[in-house]
N, C-alpha and C. Protein backbone atom coordinates (compact mmCIF):
# COMPACT_ATOMS: atom_id res chain seq x y z
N UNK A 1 0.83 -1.20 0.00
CA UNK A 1 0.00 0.00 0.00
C UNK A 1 0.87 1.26 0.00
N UNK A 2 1.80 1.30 0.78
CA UNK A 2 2.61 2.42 0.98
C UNK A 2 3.99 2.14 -0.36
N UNK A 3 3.67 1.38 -1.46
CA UNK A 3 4.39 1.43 -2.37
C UNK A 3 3.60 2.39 -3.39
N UNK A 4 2.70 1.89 -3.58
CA UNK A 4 1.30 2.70 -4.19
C UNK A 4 1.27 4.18 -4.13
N UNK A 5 1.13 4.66 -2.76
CA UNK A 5 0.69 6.28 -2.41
C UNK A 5 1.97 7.09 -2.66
N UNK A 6 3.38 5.71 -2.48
CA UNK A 6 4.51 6.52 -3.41
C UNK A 6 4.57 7.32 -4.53
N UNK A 7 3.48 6.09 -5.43
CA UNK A 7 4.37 6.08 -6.60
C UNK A 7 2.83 6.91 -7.44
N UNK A 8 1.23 6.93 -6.27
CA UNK A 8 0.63 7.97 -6.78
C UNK A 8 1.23 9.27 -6.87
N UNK A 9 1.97 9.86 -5.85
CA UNK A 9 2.09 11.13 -4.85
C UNK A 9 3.16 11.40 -6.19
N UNK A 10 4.16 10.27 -6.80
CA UNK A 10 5.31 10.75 -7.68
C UNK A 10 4.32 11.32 -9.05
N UNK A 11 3.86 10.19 -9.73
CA UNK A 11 3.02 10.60 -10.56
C UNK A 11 2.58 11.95 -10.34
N UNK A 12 1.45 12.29 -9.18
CA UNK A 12 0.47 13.80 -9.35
C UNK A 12 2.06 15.19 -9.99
N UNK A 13 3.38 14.96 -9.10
CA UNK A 13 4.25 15.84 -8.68
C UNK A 13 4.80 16.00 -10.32
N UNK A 14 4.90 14.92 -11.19
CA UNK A 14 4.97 14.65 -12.61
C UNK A 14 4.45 14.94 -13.63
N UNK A 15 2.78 15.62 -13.27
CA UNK A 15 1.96 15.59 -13.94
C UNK A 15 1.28 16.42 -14.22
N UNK A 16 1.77 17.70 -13.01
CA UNK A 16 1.22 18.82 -12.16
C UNK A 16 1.70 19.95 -13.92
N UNK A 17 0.69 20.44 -14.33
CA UNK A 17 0.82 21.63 -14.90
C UNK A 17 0.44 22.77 -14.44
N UNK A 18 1.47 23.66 -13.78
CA UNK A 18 0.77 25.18 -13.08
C UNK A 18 0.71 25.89 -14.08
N UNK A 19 -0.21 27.26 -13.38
CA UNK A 19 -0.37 28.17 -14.31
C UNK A 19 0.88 28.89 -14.86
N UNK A 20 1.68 28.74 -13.96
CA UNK A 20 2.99 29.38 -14.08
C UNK A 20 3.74 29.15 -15.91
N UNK A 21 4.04 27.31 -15.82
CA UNK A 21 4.17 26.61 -16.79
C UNK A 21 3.33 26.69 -18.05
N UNK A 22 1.95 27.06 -17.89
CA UNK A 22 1.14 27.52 -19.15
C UNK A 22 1.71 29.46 -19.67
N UNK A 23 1.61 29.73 -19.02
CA UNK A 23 1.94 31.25 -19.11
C UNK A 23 3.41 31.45 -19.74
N UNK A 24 4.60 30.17 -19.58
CA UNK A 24 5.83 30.81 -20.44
C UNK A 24 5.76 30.40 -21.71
N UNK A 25 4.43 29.24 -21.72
CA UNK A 25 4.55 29.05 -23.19
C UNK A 25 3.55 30.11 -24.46
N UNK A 26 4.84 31.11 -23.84
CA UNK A 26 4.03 32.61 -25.12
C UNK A 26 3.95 32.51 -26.72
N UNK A 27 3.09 32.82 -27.20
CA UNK A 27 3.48 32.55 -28.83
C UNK A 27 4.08 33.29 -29.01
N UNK A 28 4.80 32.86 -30.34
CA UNK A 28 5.83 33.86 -31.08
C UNK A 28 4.95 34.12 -32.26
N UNK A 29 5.45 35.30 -32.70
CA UNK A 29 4.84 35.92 -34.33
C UNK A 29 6.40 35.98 -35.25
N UNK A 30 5.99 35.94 -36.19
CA UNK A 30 6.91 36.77 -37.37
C UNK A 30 7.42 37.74 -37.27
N UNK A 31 6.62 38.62 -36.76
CA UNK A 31 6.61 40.34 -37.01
C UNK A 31 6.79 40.38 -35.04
N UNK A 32 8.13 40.92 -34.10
CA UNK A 32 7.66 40.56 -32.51
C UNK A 32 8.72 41.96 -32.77
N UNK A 33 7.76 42.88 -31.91
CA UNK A 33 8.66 44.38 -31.19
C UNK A 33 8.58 43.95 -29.64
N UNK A 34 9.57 44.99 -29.50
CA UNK A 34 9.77 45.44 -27.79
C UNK A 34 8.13 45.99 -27.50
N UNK A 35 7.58 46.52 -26.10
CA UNK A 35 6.36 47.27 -26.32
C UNK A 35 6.85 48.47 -26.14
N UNK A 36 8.19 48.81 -26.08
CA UNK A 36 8.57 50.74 -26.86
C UNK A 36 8.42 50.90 -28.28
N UNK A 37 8.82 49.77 -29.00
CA UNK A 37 9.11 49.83 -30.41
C UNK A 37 7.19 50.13 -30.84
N UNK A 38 6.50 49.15 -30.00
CA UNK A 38 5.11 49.35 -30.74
C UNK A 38 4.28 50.29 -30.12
N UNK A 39 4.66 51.19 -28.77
CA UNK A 39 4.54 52.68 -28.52
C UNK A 39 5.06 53.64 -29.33
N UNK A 40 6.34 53.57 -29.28
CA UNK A 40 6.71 54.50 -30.81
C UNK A 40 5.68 54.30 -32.12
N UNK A 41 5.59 53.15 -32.31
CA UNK A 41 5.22 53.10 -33.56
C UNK A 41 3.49 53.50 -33.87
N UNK A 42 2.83 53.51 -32.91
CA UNK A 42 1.22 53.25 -33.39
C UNK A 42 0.48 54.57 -32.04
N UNK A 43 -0.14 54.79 -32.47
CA UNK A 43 -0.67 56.13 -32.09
C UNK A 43 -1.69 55.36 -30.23
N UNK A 44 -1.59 56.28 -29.50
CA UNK A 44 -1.76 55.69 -28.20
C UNK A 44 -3.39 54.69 -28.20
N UNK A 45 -4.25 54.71 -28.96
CA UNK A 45 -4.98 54.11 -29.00
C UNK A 45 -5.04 53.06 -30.05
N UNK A 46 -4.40 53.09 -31.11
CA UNK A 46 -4.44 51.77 -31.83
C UNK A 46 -3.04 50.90 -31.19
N UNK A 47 -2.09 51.13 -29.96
CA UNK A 47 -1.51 50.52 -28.75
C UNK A 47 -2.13 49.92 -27.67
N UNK A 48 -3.40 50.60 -27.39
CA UNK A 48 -4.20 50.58 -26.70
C UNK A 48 -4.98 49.09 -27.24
N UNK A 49 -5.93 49.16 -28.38
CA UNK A 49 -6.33 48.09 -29.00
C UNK A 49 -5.10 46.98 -29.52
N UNK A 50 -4.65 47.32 -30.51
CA UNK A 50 -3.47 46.54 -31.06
C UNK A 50 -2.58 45.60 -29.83
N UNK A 51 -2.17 46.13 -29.09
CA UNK A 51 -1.41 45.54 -28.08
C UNK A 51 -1.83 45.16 -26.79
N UNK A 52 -3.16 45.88 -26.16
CA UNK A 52 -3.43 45.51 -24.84
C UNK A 52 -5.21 45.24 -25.33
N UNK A 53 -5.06 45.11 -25.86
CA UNK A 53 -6.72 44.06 -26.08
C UNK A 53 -8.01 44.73 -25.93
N UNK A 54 -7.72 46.13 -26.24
CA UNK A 54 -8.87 47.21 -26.04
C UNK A 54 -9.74 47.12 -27.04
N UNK A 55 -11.00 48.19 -26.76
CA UNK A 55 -11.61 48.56 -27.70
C UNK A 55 -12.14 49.98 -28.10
N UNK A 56 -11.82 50.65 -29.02
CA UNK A 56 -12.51 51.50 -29.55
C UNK A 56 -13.79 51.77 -29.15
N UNK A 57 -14.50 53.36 -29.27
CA UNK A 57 -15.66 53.16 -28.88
C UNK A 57 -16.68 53.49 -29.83
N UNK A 58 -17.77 52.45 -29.99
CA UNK A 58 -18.61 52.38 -31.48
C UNK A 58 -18.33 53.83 -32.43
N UNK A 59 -18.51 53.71 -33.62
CA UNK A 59 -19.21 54.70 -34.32
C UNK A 59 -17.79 55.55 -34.19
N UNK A 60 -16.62 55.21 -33.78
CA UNK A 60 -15.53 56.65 -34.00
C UNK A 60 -14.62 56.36 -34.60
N UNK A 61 -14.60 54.76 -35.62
CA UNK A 61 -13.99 55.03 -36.65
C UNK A 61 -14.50 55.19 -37.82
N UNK A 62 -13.46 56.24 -38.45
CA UNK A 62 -13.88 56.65 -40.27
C UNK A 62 -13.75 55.15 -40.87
N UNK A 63 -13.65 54.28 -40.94
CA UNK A 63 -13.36 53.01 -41.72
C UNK A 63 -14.53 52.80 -41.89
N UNK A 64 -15.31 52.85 -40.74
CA UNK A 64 -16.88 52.11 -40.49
C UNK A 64 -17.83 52.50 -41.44
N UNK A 65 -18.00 53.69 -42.08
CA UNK A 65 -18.53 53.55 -43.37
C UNK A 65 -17.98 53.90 -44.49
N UNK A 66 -16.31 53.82 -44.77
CA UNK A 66 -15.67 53.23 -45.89
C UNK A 66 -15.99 52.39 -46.69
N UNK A 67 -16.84 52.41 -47.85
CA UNK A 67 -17.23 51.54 -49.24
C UNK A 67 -16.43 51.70 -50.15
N UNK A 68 -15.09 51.69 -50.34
CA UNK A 68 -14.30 52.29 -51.12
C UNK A 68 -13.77 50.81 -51.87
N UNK A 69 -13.61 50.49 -52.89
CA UNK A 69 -12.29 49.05 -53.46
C UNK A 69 -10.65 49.51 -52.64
N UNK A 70 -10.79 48.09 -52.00
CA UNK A 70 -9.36 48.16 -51.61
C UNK A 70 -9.11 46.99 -50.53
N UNK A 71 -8.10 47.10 -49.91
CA UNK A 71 -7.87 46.42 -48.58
C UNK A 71 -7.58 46.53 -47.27
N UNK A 72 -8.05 46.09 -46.47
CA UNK A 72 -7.94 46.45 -44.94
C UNK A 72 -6.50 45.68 -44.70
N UNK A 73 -5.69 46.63 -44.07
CA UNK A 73 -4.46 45.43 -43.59
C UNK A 73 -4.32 45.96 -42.50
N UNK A 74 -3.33 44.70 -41.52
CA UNK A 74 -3.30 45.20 -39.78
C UNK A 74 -2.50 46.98 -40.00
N UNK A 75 -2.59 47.40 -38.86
CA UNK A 75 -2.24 49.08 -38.70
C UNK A 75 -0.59 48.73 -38.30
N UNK A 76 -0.52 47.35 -37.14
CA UNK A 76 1.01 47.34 -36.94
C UNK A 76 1.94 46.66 -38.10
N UNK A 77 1.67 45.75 -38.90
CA UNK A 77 2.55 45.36 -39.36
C UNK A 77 2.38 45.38 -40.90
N UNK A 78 1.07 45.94 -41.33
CA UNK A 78 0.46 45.77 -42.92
C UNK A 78 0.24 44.50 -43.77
N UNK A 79 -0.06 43.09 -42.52
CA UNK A 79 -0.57 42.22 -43.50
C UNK A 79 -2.10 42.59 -44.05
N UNK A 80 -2.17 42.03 -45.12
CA UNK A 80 -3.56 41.70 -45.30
C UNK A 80 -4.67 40.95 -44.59
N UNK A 81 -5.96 41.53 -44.09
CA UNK A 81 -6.88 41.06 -43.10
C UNK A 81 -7.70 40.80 -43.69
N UNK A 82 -8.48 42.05 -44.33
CA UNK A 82 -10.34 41.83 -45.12
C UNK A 82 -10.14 42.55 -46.60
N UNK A 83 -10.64 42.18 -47.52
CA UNK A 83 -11.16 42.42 -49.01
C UNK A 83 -12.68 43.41 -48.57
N UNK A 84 -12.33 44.80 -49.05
CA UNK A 84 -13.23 45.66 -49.05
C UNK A 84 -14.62 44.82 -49.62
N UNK A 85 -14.82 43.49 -50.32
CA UNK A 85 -15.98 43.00 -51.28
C UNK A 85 -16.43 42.33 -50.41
N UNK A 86 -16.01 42.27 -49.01
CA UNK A 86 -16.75 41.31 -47.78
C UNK A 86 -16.85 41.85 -46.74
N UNK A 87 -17.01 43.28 -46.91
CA UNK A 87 -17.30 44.52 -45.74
C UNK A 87 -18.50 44.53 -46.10
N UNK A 88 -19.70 44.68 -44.66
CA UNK A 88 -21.07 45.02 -44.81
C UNK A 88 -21.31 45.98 -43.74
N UNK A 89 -22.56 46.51 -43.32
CA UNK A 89 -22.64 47.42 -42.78
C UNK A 89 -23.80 46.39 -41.27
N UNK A 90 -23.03 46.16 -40.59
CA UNK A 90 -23.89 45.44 -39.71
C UNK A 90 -24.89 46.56 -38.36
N UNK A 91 -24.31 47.68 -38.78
CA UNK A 91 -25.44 48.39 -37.38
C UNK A 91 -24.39 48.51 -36.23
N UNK A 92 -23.15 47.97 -35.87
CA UNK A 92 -23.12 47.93 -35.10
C UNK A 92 -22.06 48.79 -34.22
N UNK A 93 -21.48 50.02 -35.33
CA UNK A 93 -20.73 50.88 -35.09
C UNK A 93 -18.99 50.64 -35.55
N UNK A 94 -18.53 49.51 -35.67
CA UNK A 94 -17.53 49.06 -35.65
C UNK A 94 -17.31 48.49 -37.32
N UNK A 95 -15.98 48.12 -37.82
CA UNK A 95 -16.34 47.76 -39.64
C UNK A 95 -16.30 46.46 -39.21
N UNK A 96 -17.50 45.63 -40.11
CA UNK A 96 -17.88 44.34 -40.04
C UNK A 96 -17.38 43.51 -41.07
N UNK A 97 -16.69 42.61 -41.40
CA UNK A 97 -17.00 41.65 -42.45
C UNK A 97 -17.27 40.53 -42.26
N UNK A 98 -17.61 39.47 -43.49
CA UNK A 98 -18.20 38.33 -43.57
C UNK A 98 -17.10 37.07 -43.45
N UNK A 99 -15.93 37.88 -43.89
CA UNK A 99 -14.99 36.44 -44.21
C UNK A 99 -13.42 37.56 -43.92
N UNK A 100 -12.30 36.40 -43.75
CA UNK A 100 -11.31 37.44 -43.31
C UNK A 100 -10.19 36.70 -44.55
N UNK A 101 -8.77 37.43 -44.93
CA UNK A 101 -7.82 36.73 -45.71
C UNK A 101 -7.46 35.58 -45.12
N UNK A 102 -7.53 34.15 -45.79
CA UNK A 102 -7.40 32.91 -45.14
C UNK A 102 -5.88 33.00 -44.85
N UNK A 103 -6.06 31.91 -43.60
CA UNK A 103 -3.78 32.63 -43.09
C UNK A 103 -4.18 33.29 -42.39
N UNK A 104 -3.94 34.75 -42.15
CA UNK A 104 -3.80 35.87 -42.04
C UNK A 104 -4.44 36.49 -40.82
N UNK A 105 -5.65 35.87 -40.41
CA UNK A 105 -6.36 36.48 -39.21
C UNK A 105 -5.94 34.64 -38.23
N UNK A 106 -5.85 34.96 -36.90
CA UNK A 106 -5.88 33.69 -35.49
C UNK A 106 -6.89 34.07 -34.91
N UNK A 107 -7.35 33.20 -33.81
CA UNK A 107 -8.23 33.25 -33.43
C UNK A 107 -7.60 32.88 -31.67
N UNK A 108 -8.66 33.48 -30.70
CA UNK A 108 -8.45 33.18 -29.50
C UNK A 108 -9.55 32.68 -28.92
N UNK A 109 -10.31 31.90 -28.19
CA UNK A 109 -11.22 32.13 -27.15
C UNK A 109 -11.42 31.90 -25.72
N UNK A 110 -11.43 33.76 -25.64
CA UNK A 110 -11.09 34.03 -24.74
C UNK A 110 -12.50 34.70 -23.50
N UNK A 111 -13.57 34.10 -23.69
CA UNK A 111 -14.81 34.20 -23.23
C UNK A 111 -15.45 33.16 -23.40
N UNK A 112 -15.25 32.12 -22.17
CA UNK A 112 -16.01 30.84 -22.02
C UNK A 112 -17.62 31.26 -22.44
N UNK A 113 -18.14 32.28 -21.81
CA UNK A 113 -19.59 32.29 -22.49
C UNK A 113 -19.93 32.89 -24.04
N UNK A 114 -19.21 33.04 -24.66
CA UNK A 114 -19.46 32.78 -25.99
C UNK A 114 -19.72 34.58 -26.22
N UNK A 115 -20.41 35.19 -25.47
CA UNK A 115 -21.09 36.81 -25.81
C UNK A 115 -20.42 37.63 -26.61
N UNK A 116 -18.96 37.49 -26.20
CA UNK A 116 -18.39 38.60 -26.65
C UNK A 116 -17.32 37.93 -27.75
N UNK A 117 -18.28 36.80 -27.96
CA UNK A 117 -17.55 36.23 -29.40
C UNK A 117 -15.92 35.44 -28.97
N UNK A 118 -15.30 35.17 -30.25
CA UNK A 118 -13.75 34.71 -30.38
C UNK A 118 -13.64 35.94 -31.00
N UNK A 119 -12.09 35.96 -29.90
CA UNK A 119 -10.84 37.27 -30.84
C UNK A 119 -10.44 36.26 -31.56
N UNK A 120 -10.19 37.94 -32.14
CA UNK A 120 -9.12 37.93 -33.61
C UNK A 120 -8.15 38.36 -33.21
N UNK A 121 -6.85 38.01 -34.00
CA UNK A 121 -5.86 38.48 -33.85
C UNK A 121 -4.60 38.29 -35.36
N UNK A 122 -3.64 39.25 -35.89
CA UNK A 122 -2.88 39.43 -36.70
C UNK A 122 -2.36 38.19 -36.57
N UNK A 123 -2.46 37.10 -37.49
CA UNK A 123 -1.28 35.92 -37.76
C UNK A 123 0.12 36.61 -37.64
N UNK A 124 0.36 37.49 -38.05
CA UNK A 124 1.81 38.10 -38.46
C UNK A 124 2.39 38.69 -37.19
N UNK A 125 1.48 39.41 -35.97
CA UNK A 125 2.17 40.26 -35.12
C UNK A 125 1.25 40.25 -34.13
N UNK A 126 0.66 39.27 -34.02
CA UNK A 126 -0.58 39.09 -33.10
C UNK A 126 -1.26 40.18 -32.42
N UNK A 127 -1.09 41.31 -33.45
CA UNK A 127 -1.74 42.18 -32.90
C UNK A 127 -3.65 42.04 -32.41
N UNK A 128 -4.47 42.66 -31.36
CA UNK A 128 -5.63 42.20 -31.40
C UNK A 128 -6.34 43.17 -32.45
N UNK A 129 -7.30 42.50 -32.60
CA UNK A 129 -7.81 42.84 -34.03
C UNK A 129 -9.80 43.37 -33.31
N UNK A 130 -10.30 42.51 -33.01
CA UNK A 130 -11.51 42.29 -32.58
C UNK A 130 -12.49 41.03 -32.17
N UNK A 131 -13.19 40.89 -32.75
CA UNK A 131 -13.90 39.42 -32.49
C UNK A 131 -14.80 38.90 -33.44
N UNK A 132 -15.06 37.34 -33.55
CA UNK A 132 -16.31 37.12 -34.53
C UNK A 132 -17.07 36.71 -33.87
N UNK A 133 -18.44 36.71 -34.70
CA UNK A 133 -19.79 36.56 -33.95
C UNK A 133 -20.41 35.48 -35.14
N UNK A 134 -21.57 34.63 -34.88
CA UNK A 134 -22.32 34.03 -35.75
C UNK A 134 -23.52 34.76 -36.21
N UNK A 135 -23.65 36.02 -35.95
CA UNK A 135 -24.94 36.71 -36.61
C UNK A 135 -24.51 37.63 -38.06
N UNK A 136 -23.75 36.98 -38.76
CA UNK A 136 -23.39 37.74 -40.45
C UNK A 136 -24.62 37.27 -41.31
N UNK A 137 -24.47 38.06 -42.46
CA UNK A 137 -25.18 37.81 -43.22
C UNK A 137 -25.38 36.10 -43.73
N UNK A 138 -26.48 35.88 -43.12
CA UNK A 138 -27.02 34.16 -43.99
C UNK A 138 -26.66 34.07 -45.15
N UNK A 139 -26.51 34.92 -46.01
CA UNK A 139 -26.87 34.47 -47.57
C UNK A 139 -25.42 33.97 -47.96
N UNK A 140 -24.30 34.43 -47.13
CA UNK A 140 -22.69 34.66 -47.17
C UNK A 140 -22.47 33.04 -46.07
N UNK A 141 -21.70 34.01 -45.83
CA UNK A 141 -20.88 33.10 -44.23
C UNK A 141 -21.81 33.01 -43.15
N UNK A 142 -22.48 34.00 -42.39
CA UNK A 142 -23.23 33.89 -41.60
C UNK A 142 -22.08 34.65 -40.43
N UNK A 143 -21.48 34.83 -40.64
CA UNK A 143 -19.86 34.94 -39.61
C UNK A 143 -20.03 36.64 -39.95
N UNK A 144 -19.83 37.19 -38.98
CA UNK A 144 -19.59 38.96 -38.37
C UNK A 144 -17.77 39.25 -37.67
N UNK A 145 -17.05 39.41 -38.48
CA UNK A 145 -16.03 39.49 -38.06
C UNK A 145 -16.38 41.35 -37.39
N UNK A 146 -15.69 41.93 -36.34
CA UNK A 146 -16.65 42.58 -35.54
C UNK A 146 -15.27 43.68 -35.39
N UNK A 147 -14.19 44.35 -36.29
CA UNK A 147 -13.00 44.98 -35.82
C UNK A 147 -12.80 46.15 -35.69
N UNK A 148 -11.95 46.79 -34.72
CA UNK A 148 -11.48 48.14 -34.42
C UNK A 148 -11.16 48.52 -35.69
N UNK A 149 -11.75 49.48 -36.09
CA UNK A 149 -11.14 50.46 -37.18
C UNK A 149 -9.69 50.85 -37.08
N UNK A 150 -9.18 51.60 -35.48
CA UNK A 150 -8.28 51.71 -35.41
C UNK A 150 -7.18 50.29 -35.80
N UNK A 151 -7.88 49.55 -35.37
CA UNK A 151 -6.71 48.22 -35.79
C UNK A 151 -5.90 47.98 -37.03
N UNK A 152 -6.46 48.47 -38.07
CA UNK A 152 -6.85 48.73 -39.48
C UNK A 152 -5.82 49.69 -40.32
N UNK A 153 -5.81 49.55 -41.87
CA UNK A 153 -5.04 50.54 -42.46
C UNK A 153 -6.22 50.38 -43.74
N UNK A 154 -6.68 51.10 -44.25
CA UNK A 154 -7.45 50.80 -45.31
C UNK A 154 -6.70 51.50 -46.58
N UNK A 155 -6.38 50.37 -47.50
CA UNK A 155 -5.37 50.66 -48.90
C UNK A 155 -6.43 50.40 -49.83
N UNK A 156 -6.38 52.07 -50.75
CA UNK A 156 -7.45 51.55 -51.69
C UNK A 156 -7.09 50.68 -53.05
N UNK A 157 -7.55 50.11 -53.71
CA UNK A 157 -7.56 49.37 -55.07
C UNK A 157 -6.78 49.98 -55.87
N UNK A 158 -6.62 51.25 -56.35
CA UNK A 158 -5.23 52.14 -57.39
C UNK A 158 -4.58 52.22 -56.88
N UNK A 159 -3.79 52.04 -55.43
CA UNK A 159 -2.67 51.73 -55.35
C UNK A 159 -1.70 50.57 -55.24
């Protein structure tokens, strides 16, 4: 018996994952600054969103009713995110699309109850992006990708 509660007690001590041990395993990106390099670089509120997981507040970005040909790419590093031809206007203050550049957008979930959707985030620089929702247009995807304008660079089509 007392060989047993050994060799349980070794096992649990073996087996034990702390939070500690989850937390160093950080992802890496492609695109990785210091957080001076991405203070210098991005204006205090798309740092704010981009880097510490904020949000904008509805309706105060110019992107949000941008109908223009072109492309949305992240603000920190300029990959490509959304195709202006899958931007809709969902109501909800923020620029919406249906579908994002495959690659290019990750995903987190980071709200066991589902409300506030799965983040998004830059494949390239993991910058945060916003969140998706399942209330998009039916006729499409059905999918509401839900993002900070500020997050954003919008490049039009002639260039």
């Amino acid at each position: 018996m007392k060989k047993i509660t050994v060799l349980l007690a070794l096992l649990l001590v073996v087996s034990c994952n702390t939070s500690a041990q989850k937390q160093s395993k950080k992802k890496t990106f492609k695109v990785s600054k210091s957080d001076s390099e991405w203070k210098n670089q991005l204006s205090d509120m798309a740092y704010y969103v981009l880097r510490k997981g904020g949000t904008e507040r509805a309706f105060s970005s110019e992107l949000n009713a941008n109908y223009k040909d072109g492309i949305y790419v992240c603000r920190a590093c300029e990959t490509p995110l959304f195709k202006s031809e899958h931007k809709f206007n969902s109501g909800t203050g923020w620029p919406s699309f249906d579908r994002e550049i495959k690659g290019n957008v990750a995903y987190e979930s980071g709200d066991p109850s589902g409300f506030y959707g799965i983040e998004e985030h830059c494949a390239t620089c993991g910058g945060h992006l916003g969140h998706i929702f399942n209330d998009g247009p039916e006729q499409t995807t059905g999918k509401r990708h839900c993002i900070n304008g500020v997050a954003l660079k919008f490049i039009p089509k002639e260039q």
